[in-house]
C-alpha atoms as a PDB file:
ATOM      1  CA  UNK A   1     136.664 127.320 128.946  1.00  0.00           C
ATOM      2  CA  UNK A   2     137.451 125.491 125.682  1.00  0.00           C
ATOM      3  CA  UNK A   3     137.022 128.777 123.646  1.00  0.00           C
ATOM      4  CA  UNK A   4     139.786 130.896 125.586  1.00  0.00           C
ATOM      5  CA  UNK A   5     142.526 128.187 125.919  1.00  0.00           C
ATOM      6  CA  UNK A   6     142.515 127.364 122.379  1.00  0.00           C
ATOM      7  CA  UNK A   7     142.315 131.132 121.549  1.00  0.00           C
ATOM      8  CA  UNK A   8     145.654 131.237 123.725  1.00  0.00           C
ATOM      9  CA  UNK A   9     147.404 128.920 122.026  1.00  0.00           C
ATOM     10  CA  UNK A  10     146.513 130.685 118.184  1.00  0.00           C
ATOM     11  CA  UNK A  11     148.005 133.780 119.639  1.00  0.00           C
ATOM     12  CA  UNK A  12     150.860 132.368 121.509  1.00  0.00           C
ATOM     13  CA  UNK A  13     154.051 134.066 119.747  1.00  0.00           C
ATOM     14  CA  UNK A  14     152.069 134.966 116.725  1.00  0.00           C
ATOM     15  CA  UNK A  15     154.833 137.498 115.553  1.00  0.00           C
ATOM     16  CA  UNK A  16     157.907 135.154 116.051  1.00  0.00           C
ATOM     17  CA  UNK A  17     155.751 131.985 114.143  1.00  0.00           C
ATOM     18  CA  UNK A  18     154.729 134.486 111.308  1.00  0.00           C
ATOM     19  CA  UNK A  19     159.056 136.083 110.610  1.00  0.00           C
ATOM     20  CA  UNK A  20     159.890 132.352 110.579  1.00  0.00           C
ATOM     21  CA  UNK A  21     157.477 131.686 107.830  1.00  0.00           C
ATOM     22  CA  UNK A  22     158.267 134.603 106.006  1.00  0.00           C
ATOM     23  CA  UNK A  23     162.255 134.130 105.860  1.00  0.00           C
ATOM     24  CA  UNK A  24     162.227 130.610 105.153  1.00  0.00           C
ATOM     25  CA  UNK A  25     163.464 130.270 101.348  1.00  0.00           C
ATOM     26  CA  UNK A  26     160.553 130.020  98.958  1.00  0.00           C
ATOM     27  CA  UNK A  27     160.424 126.433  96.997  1.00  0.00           C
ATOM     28  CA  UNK A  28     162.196 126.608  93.232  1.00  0.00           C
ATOM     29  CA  UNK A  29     159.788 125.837  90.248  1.00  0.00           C
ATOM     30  CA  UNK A  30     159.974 123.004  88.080  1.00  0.00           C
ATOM     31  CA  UNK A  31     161.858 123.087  85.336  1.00  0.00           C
ATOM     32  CA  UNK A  32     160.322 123.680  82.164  1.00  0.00           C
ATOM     33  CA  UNK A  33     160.228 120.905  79.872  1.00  0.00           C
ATOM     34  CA  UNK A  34     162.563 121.691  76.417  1.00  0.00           C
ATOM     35  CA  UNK A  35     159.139 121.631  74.511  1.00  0.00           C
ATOM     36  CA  UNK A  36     157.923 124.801  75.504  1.00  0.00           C
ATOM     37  CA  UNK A  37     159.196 126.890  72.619  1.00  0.00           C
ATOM     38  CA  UNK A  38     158.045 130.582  73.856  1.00  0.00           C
ATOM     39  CA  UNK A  39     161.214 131.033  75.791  1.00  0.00           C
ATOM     40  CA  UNK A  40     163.265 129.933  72.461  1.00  0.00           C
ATOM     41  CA  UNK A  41     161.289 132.024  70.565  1.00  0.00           C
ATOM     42  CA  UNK A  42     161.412 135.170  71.695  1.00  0.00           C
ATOM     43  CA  UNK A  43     165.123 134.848  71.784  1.00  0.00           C
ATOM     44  CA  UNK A  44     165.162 134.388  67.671  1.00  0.00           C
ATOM     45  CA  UNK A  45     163.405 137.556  66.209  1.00  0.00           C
ATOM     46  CA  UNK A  46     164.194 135.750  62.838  1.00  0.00           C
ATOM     47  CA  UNK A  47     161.847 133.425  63.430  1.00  0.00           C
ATOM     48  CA  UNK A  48     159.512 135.836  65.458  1.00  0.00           C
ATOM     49  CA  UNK A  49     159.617 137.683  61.643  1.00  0.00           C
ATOM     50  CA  UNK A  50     159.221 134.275  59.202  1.00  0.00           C
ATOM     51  CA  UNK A  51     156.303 133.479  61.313  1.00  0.00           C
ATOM     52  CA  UNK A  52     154.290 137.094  61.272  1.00  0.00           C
ATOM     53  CA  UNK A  53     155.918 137.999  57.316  1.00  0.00           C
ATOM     54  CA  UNK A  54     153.008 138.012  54.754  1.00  0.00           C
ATOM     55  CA  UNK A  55     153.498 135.224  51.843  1.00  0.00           C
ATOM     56  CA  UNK A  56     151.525 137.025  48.549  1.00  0.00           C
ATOM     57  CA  UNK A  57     151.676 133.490  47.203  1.00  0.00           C
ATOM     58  CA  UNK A  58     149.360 131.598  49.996  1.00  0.00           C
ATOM     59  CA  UNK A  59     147.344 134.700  50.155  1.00  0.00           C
ATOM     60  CA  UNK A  60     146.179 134.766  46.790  1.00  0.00           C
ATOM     61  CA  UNK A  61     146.075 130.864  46.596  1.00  0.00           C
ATOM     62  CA  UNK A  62     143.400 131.248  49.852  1.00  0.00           C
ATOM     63  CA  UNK A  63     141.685 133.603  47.620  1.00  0.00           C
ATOM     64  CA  UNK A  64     140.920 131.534  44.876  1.00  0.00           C
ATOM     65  CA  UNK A  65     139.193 129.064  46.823  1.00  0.00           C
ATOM     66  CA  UNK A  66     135.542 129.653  46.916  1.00  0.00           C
ATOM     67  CA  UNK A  67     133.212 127.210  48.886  1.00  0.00           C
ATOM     68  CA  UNK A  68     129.445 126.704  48.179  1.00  0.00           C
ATOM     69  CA  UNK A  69     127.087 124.698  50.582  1.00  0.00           C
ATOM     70  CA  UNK A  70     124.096 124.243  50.596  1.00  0.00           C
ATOM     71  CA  UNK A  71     122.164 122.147  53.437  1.00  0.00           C
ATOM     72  CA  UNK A  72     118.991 119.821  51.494  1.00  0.00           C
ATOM     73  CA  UNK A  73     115.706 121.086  52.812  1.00  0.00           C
ATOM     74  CA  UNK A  74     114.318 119.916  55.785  1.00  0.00           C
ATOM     75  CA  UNK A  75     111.496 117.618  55.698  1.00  0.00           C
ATOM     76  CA  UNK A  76     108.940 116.850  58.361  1.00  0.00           C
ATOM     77  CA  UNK A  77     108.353 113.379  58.762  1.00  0.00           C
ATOM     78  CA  UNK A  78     104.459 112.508  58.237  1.00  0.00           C
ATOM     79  CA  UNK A  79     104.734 109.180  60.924  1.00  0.00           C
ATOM     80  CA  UNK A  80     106.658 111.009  63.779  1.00  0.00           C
ATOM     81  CA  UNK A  81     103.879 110.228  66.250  1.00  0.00           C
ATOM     82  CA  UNK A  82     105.035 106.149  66.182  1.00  0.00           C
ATOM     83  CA  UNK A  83     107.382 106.226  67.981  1.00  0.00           C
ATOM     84  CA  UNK A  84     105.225 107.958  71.033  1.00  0.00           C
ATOM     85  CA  UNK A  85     103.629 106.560  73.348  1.00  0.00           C
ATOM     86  CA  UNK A  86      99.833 106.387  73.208  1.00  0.00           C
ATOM     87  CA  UNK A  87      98.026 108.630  75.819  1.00  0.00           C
ATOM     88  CA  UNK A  88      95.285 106.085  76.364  1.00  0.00           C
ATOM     89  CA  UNK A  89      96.707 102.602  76.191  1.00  0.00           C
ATOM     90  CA  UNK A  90      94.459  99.966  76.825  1.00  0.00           C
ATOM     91  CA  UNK A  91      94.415  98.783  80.535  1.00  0.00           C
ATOM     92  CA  UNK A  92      93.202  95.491  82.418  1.00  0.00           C
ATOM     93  CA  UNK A  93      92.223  95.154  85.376  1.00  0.00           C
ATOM     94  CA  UNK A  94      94.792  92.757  87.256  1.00  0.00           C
ATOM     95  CA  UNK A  95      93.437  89.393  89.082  1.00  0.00           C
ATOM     96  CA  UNK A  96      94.362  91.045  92.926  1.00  0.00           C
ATOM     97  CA  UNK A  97      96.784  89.596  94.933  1.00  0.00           C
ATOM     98  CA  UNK A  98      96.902  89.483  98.866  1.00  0.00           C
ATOM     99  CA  UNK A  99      98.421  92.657  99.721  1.00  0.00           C
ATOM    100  CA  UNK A 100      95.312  94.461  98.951  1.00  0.00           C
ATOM    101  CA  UNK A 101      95.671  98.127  98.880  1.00  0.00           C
ATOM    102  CA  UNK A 102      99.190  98.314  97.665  1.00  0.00           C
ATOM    103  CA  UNK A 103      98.553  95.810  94.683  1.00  0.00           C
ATOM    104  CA  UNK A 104      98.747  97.453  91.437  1.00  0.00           C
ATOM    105  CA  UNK A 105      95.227  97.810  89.664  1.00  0.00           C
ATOM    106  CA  UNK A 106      95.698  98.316  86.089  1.00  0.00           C
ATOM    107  CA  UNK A 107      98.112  96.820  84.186  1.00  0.00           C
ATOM    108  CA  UNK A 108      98.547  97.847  80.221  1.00  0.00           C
ATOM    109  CA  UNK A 109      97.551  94.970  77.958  1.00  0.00           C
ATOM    110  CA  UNK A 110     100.413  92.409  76.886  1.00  0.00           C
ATOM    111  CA  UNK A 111     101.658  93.050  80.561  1.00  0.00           C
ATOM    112  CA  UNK A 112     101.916  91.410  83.659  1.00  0.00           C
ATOM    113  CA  UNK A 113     102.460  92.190  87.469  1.00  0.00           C
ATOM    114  CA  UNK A 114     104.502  90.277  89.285  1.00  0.00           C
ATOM    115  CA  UNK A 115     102.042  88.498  91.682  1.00  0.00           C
ATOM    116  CA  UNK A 116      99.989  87.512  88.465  1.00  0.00           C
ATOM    117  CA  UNK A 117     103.434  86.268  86.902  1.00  0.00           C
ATOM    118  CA  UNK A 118     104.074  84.250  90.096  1.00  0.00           C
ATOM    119  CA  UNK A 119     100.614  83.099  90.425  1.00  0.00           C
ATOM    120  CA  UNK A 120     100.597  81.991  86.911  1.00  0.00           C
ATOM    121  CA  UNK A 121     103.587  80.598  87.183  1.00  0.00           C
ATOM    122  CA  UNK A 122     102.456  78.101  90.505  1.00  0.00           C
ATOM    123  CA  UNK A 123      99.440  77.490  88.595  1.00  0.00           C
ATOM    124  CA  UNK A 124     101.186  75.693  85.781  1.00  0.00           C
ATOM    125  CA  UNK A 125     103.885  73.898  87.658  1.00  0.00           C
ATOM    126  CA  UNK A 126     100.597  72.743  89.758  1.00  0.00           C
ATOM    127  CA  UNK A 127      98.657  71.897  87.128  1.00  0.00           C
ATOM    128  CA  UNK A 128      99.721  72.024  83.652  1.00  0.00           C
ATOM    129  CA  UNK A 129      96.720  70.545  81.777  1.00  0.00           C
ATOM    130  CA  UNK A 130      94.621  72.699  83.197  1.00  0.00           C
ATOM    131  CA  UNK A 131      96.567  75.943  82.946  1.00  0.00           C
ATOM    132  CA  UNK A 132      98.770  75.525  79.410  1.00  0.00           C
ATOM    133  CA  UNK A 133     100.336  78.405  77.359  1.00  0.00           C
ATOM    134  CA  UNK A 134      97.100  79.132  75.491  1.00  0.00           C
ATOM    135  CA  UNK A 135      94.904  79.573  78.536  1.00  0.00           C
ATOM    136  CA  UNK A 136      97.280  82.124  79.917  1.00  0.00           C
ATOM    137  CA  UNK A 137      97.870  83.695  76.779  1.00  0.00           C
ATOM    138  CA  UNK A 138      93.969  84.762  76.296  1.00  0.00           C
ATOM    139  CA  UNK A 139      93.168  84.947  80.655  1.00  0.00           C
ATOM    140  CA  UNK A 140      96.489  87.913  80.794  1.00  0.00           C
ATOM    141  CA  UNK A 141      96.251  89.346  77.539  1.00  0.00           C
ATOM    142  CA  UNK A 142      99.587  87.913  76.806  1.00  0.00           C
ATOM    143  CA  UNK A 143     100.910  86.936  72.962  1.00  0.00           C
ATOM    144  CA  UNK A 144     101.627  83.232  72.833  1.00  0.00           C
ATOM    145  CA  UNK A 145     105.107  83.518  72.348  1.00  0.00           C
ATOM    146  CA  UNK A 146     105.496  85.731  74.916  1.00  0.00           C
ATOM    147  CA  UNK A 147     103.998  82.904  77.678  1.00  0.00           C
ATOM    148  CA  UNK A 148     105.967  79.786  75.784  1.00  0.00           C
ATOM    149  CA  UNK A 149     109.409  81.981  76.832  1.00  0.00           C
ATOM    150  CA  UNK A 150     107.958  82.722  80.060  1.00  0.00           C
ATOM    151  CA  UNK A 151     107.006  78.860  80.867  1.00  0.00           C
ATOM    152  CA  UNK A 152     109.998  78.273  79.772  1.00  0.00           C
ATOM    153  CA  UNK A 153     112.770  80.559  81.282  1.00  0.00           C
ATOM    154  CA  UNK A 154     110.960  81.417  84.642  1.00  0.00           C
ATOM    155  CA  UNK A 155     110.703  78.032  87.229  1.00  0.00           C
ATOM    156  CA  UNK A 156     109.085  79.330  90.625  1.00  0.00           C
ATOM    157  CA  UNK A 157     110.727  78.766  93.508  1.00  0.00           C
ATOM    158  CA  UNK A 158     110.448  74.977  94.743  1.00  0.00           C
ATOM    159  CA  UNK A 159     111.413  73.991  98.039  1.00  0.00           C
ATOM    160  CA  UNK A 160     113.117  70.587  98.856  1.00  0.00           C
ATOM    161  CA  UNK A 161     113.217  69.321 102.506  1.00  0.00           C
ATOM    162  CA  UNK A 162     115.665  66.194 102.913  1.00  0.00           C
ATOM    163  CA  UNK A 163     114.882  63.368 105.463  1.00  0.00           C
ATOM    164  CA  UNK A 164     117.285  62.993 108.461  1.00  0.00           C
ATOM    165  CA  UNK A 165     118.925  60.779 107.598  1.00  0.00           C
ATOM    166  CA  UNK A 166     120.544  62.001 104.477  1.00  0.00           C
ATOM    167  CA  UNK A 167     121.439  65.138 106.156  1.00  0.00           C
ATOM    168  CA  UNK A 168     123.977  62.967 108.370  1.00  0.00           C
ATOM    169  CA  UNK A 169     125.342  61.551 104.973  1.00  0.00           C
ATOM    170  CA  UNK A 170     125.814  64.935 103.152  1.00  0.00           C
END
């Protein structure tokens, strides 16, 4: 039903909709900015001839210049491989979190996952005579520096529960 009365109403007085489309007056252009110089042109056939006329002078002056280039040969650098990655990098196996399947296995050496930089991290807020820069260093394969930024720059999350009473104060 929806087909055949919008069908009617696309043909209703088709021919008288179309003649008053046809004879309204067609929109003007824009006018042409005085910059465009073809129309100005090709009114002035003197300067239609200065610009096609043949000066011997510049001619002979584009003759006399000759350039020579030469590109320096190409060399093939010896150490291009350095900046490539290695195809087998040296893995570790990673201390396994709790998620089991879905933890990663191997990580490349001087790299962490993220449990084992949150565990880490726990480990030394916990207990930081036990578990100091140089015993994480050498237990992740990690350079020294490398752990003194991390201890450093990365606090775990620490959560702080307030007594009652203060909470009516704040």
């Amino acid at each position: 039903m929806g087909g055949r009365l919008t069908r009617v109403f696309r043909t209703f007085n088709v021919e008288n909709r179309a003649r008053r489309e046809i004879s309204k007056e067609k929109p003007t252009p824009a006018p042409r900015h005085p910059t465009s110089r073809l129309d100005e042109l090709a009114g002035h056939p003197e300067i239609q001839e200065e610009i096609y006329r043949r000066d011997d002078r510049l001619l002979t002056f584009l003759k006399d210049v000759y350039v020579e280039s030469r590109d320096p040969p190409v060399r093939v650098k010896d150490g291009g491989g350095e900046h490539l990655p290695c195809k087998q990098e040296e893995k570790r196996l990673t201390k396994l979190g709790h998620l089991g399947d879905l933890d990663v296995k191997k990580v490349p050496k001087g790299k962490i996952s993220i449990v084992e930089a949150l565990t880490l991290l726990n480990n030394h807020k916990l207990h930081p005579q036990i578990w100091t820069a140089e015993k994480i260093a050498v237990e992740y394969s990690l350079e020294l520096k490398e752990v003194n930024s991390l201890l450093e720059f990365f606090i775990p999350f620490a959560v702080q529960e307030f007594p009652k009473e203060t909470k009516k104060a704040i």
